[in-house]
Protein backbone atom coordinates (compact mmCIF):
# COMPACT_ATOMS: atom_id res chain seq x y z
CA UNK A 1 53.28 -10.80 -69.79
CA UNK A 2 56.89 -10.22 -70.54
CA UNK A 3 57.93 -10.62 -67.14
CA UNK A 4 55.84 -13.80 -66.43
CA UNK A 5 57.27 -15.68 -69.36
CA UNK A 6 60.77 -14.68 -68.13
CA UNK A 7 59.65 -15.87 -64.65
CA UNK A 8 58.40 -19.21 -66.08
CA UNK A 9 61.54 -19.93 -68.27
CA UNK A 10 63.99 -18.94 -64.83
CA UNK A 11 61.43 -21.28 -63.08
CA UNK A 12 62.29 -23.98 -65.56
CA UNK A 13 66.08 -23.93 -66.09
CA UNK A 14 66.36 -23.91 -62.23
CA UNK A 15 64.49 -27.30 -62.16
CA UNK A 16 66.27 -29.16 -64.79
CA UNK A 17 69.26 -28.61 -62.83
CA UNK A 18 67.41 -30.30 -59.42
CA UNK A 19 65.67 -32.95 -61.44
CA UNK A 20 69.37 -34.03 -62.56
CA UNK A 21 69.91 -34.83 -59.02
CA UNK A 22 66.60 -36.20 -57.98
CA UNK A 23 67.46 -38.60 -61.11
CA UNK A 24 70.69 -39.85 -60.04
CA UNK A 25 69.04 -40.66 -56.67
CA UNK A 26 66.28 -42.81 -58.31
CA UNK A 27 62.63 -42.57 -58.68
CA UNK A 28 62.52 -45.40 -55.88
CA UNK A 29 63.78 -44.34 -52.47
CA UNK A 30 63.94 -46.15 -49.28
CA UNK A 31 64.75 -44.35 -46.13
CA UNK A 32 65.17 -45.89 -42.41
CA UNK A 33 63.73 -44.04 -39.58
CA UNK A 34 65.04 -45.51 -36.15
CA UNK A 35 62.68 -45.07 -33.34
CA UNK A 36 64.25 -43.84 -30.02
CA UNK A 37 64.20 -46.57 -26.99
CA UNK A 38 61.27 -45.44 -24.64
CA UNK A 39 61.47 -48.38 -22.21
CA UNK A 40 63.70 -48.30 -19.46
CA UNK A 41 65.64 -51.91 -19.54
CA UNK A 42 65.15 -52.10 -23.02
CA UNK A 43 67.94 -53.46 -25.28
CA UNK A 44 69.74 -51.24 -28.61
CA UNK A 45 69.69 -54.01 -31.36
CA UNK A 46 71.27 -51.09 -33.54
CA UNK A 47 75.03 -51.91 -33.95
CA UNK A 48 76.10 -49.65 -36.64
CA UNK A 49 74.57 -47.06 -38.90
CA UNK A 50 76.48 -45.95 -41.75
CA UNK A 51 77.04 -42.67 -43.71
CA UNK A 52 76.39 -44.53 -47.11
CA UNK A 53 72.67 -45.50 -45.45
CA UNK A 54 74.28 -49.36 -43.96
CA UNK A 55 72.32 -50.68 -40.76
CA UNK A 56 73.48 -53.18 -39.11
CA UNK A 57 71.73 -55.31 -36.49
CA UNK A 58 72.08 -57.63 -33.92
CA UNK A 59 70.08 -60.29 -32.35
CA UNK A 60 70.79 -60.76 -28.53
CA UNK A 61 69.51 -64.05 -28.52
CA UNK A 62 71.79 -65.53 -31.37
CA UNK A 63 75.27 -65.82 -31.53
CA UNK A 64 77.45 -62.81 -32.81
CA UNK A 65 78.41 -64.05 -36.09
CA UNK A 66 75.21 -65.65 -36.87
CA UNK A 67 73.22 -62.57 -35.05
CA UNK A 68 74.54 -59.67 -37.46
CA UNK A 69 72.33 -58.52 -40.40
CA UNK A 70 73.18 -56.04 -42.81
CA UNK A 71 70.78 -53.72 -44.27
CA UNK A 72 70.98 -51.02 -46.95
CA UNK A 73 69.02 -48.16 -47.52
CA UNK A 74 68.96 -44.89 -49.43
CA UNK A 75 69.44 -42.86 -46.29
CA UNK A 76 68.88 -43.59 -42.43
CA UNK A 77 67.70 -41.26 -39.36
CA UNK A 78 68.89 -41.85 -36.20
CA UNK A 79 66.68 -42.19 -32.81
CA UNK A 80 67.74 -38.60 -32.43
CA UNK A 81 66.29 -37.16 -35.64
CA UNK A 82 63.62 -34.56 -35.93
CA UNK A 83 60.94 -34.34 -37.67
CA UNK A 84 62.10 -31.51 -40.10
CA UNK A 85 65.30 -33.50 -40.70
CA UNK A 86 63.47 -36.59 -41.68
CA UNK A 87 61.09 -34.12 -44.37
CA UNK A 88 63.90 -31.64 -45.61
CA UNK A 89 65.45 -34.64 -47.94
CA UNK A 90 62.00 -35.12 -49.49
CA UNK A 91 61.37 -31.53 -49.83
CA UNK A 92 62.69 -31.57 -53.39
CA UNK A 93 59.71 -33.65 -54.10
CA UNK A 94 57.58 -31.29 -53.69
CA UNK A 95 59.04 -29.21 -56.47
CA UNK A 96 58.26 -31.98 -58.73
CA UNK A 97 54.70 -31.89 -57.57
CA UNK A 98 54.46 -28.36 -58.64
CA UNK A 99 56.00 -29.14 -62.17
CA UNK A 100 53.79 -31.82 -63.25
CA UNK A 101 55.02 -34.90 -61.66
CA UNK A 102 53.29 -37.82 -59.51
CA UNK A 103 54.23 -38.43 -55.52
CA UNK A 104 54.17 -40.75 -53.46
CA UNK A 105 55.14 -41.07 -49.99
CA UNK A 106 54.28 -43.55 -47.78
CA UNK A 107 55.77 -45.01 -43.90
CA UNK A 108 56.04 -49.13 -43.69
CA UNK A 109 56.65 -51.20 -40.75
CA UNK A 110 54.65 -52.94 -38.09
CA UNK A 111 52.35 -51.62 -35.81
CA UNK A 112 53.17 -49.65 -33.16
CA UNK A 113 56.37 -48.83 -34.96
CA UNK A 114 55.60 -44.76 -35.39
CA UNK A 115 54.27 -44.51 -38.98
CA UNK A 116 51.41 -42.50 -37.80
CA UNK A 117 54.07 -39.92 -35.80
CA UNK A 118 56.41 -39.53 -39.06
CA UNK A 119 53.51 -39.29 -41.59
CA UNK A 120 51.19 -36.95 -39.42
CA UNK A 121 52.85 -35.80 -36.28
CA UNK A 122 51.15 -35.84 -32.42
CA UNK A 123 47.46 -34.65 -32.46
CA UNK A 124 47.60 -31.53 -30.78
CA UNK A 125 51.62 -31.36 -30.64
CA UNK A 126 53.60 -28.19 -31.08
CA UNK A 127 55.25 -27.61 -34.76
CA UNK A 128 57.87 -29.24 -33.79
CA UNK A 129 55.94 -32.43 -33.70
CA UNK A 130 54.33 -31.52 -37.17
CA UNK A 131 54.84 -35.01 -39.84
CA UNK A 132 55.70 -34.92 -43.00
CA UNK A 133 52.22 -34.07 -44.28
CA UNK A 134 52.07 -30.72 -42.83
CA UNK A 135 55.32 -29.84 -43.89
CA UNK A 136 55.25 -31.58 -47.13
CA UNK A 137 51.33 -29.54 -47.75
CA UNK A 138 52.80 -25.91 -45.71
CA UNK A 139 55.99 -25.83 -48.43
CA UNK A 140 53.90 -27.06 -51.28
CA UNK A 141 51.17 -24.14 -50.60
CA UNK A 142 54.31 -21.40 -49.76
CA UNK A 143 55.85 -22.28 -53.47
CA UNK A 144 51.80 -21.66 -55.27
CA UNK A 145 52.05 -18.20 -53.60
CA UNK A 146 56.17 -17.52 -54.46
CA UNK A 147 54.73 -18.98 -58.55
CA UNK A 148 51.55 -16.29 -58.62
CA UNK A 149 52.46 -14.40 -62.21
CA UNK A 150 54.39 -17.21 -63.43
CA UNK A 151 51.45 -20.17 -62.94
CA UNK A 152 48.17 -20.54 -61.64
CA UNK A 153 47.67 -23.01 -59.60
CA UNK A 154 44.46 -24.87 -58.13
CA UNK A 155 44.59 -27.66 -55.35
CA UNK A 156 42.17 -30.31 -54.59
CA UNK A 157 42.01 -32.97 -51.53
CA UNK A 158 40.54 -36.12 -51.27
CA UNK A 159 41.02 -38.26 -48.46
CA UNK A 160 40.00 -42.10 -48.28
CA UNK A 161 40.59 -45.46 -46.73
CA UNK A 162 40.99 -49.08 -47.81
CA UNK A 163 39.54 -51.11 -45.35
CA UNK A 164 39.37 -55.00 -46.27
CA UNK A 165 39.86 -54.43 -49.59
CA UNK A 166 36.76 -51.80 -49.76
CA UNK A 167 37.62 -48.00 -50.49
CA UNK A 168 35.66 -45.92 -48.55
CA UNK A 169 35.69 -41.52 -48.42
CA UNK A 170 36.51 -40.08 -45.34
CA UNK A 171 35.28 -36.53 -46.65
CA UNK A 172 31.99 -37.60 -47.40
CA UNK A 173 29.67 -35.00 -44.72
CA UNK A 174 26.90 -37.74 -45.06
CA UNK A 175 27.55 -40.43 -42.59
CA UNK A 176 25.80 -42.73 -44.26
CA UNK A 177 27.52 -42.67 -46.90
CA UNK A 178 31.08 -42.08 -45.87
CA UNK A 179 31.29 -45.83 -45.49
CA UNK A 180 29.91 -47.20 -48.16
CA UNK A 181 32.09 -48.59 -50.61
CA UNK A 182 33.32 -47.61 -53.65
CA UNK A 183 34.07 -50.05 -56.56
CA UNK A 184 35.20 -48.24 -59.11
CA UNK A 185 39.01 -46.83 -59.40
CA UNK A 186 39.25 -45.02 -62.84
CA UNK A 187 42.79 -45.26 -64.59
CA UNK A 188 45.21 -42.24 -63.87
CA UNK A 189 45.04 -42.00 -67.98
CA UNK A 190 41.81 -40.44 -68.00
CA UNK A 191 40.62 -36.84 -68.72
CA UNK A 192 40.99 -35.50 -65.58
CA UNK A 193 43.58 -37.68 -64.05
CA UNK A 194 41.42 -38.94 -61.17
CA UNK A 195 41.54 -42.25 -59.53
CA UNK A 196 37.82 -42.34 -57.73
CA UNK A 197 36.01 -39.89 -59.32
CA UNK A 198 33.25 -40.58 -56.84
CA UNK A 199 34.93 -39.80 -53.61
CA UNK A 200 34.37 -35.90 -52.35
CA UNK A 201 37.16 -33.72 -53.45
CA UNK A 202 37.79 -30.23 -51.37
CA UNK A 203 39.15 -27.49 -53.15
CA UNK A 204 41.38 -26.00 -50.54
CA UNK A 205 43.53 -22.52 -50.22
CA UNK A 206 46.50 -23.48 -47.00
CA UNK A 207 47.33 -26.44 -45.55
CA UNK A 208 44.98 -25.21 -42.35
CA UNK A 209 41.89 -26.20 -44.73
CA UNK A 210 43.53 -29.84 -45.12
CA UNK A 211 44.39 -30.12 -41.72
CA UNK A 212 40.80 -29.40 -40.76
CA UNK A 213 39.83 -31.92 -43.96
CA UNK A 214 41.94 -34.80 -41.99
CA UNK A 215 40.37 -34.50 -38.69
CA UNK A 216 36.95 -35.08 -40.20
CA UNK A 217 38.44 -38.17 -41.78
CA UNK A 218 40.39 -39.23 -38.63
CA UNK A 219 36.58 -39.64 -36.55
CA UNK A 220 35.37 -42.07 -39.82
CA UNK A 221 38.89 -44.23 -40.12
CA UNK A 222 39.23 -47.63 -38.70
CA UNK A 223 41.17 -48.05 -35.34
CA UNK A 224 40.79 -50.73 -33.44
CA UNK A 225 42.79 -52.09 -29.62
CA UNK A 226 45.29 -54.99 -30.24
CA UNK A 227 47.99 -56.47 -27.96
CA UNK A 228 50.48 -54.53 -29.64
CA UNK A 229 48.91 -51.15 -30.17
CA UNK A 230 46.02 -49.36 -28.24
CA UNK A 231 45.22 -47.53 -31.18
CA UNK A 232 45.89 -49.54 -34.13
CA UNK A 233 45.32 -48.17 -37.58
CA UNK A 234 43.25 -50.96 -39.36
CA UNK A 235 42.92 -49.31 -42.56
CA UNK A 236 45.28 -47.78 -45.47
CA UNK A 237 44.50 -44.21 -45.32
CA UNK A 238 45.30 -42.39 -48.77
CA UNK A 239 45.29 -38.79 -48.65
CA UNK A 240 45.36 -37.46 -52.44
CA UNK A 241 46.39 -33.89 -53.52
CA UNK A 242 45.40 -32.44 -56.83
CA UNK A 243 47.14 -29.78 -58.40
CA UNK A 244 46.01 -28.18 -61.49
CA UNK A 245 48.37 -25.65 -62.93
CA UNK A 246 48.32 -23.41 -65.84
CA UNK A 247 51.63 -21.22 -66.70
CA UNK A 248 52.29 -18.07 -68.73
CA UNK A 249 51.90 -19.78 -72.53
CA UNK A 250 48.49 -21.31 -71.78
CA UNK A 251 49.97 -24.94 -71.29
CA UNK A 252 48.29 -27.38 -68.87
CA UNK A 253 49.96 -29.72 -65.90
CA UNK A 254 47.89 -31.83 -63.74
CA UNK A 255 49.96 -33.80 -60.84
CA UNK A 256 49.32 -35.71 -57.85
CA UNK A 257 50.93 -36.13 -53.91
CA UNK A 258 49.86 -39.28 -52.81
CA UNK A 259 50.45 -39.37 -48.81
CA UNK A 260 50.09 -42.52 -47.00
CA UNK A 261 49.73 -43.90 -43.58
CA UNK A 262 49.99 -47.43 -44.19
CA UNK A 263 48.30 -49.85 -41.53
CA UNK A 264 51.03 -51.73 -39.75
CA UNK A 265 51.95 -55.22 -40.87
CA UNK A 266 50.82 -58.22 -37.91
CA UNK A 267 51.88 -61.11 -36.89
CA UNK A 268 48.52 -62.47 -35.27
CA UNK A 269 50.48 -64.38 -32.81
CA UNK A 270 51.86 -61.41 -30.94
CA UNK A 271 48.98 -58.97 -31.40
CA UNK A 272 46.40 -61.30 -30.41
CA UNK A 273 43.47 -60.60 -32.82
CA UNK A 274 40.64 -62.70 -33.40
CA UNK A 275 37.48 -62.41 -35.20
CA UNK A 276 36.74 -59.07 -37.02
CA UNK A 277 40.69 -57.86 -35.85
CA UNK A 278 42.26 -61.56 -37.29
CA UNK A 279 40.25 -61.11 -40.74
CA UNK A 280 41.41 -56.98 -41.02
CA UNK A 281 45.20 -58.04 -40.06
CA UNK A 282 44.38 -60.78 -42.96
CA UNK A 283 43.76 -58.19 -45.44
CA UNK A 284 46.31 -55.75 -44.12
CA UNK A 285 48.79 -58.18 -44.30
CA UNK A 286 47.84 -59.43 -48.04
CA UNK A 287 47.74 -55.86 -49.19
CA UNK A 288 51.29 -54.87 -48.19
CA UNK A 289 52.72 -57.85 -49.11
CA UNK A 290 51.05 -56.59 -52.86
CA UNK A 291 52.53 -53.05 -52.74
CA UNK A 292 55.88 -54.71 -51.53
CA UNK A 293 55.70 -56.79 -55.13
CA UNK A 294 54.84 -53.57 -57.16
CA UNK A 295 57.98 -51.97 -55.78
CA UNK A 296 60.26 -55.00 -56.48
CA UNK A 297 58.55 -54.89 -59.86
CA UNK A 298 59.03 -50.82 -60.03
CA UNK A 299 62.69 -51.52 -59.14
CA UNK A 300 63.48 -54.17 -61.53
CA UNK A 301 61.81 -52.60 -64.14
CA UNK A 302 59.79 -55.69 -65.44
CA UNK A 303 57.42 -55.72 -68.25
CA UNK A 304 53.81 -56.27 -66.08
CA UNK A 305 53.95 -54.39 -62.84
CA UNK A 306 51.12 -56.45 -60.44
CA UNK A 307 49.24 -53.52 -59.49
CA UNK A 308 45.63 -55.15 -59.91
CA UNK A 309 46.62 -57.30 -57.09
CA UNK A 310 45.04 -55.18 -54.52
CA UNK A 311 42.76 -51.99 -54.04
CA UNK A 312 45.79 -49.97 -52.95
CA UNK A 313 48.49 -50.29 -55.15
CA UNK A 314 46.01 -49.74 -57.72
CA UNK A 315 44.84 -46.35 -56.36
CA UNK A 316 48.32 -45.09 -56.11
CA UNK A 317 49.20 -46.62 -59.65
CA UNK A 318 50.42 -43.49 -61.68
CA UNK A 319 51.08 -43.00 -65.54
CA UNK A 320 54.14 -41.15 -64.59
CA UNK A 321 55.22 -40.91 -60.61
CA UNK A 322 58.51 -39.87 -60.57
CA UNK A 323 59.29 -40.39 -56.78
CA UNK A 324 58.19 -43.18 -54.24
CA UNK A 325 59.25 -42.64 -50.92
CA UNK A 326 59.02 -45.12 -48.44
CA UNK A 327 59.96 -44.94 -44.70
């Protein structure tokens, strides 16, 4: 016993000193991922990307002055950055997750743009090609083992989808009722912390039993051929990890890692959609443009933060996050 308290208090000076950072960097992060050129003929629009996390870019078809935008963002990658270089800067996060605090990470931009790649790698790829999820789950499952003495930890998955503005479980084993809807999203305040206490939650040992968990849910997601994309995403997919922990003097943590492959943003003109496809990019649309106002809200720190304004930013609303990542 003496040794696991000793562990535990080592455990916790060490992490004050890397939450000190994490807090100077903010609990809101925005990184830039640059997709490499794959087309031959193809035009660079990138001008200049700064140490300080500056982009600048240029539109061929304007005039240089009036062409050049300036962005800013917490950090950049470069066409030529791997996949383990994009995830070691969140890796810290992780930590967190193991200590009691709420995650999210989540990849933004239209469709097409790579999300899918950066979030969950190539299906069937070598480890090289492995997203942030496996890495993010492998390190989070390496650190439970390192912890064993010190705390105790049990981890849950749940894995669902918000498809025009209905949240459906991709875990369920019943077909018929993997898609049926769920209306109920419990507040993070409750007793056991969960957000759809309906939906099927896996208790799972190594990130292999996830992995097998998301290619269940990736034959019962949404995907759909546009112009744009022939495989289009045409739902939010939310997978949720649980971790229950319990450390040498008995006390109690509960935390979650919300990982997201956000459907890409539209602009119906370009992808051509109609019908069923026009009303999805509808709701896709509507929906990020709500998680883009809880994040301006987040970052301002207003009084009301809008998260009843659509399924998902309610689902990912947490008492205490202390980390959004978006790419």
């Amino acid at each position: 016993m003496f040794v696991a308290v000793v562990g535990y208090q080592t455990v916790v000076k060490k992490n004050k000193n890397l939450y000190m950072v994490q807090d100077l960097k903010g609990n809101i992060r925005v990184y830039c991922r640059i997709r490499p050129v794959f087309s031959v003929g193809t035009n660079n629009t990138i001008d200049f990307i700064g140490e300080d996390g500056s982009l600048v870019i240029v539109d061929l078809l304007k005039h240089q002055k009036d062409g050049r935008k300036v962005f800013q963002f917490d950090r950049e990658f470069g066409p030529t950055a791997t996949q383990d270089d994009v995830f070691k800067d969140t890796q810290p996060l992780i930590r967190s997750v193991m200590d009691g605090y709420n995650v999210c990470i989540f990849a933004y931009d239209q469709t097409g743009s790579g999300k899918t790649y950066t979030m969950c790698g190539l299906s069937g790829g070598s480890t090289k090609d492995m997203g942030i999820n496996y890495l993010a789950l492998n390190d989070l499952f390496q650190m439970s083992n390192k912890r064993k003495g010190i705390i105790t930890y049990d981890i849950y998955a749940q894995m669902v989808e918000i498809y025009n503005e209905q949240v459906r479980d991709l875990l369920a084993e019943d077909s018929s009722t993997t898609k049926y809807p769920f209306s109920m999203i419990r507040s993070c305040g409750s007793e056991n912390g969960l957000s759809l206490p309906d939906a099927t939650m896996h208790y799972v040992k190594s990130t292999t039993d996830v992995f097998n968990l998301m290619k269940l849910a990736e034959l019962n997601g949404v995907v759909s051929s546009t112009a744009i994309n022939d495989r289009s995403s045409r739902s939010q997919s939310v997978l949720t990890i649980h971790v229950h922990g319990k450390d040498s003097s008995g006390s109690i943590l509960r935390s979650r890692l919300h990982l997201v492959d956000l459907a890409g943003s539209e602009r119906v003109d370009k992808s051509e959609v109609t019908g069923d496809r026009l009303k999805e990019a509808q709701y896709i649309n509507k929906s990020l443009s709500c998680l883009g106002d809880v994040i301006s809200a987040l970052a301002q720190k207003n009084s009301h933060t809008p998260y009843r304004n659509s399924k998902l930013t309610l689902l990912l609303q947490d008492g205490k996050t202390r980390e959004k990542l978006k790419f």
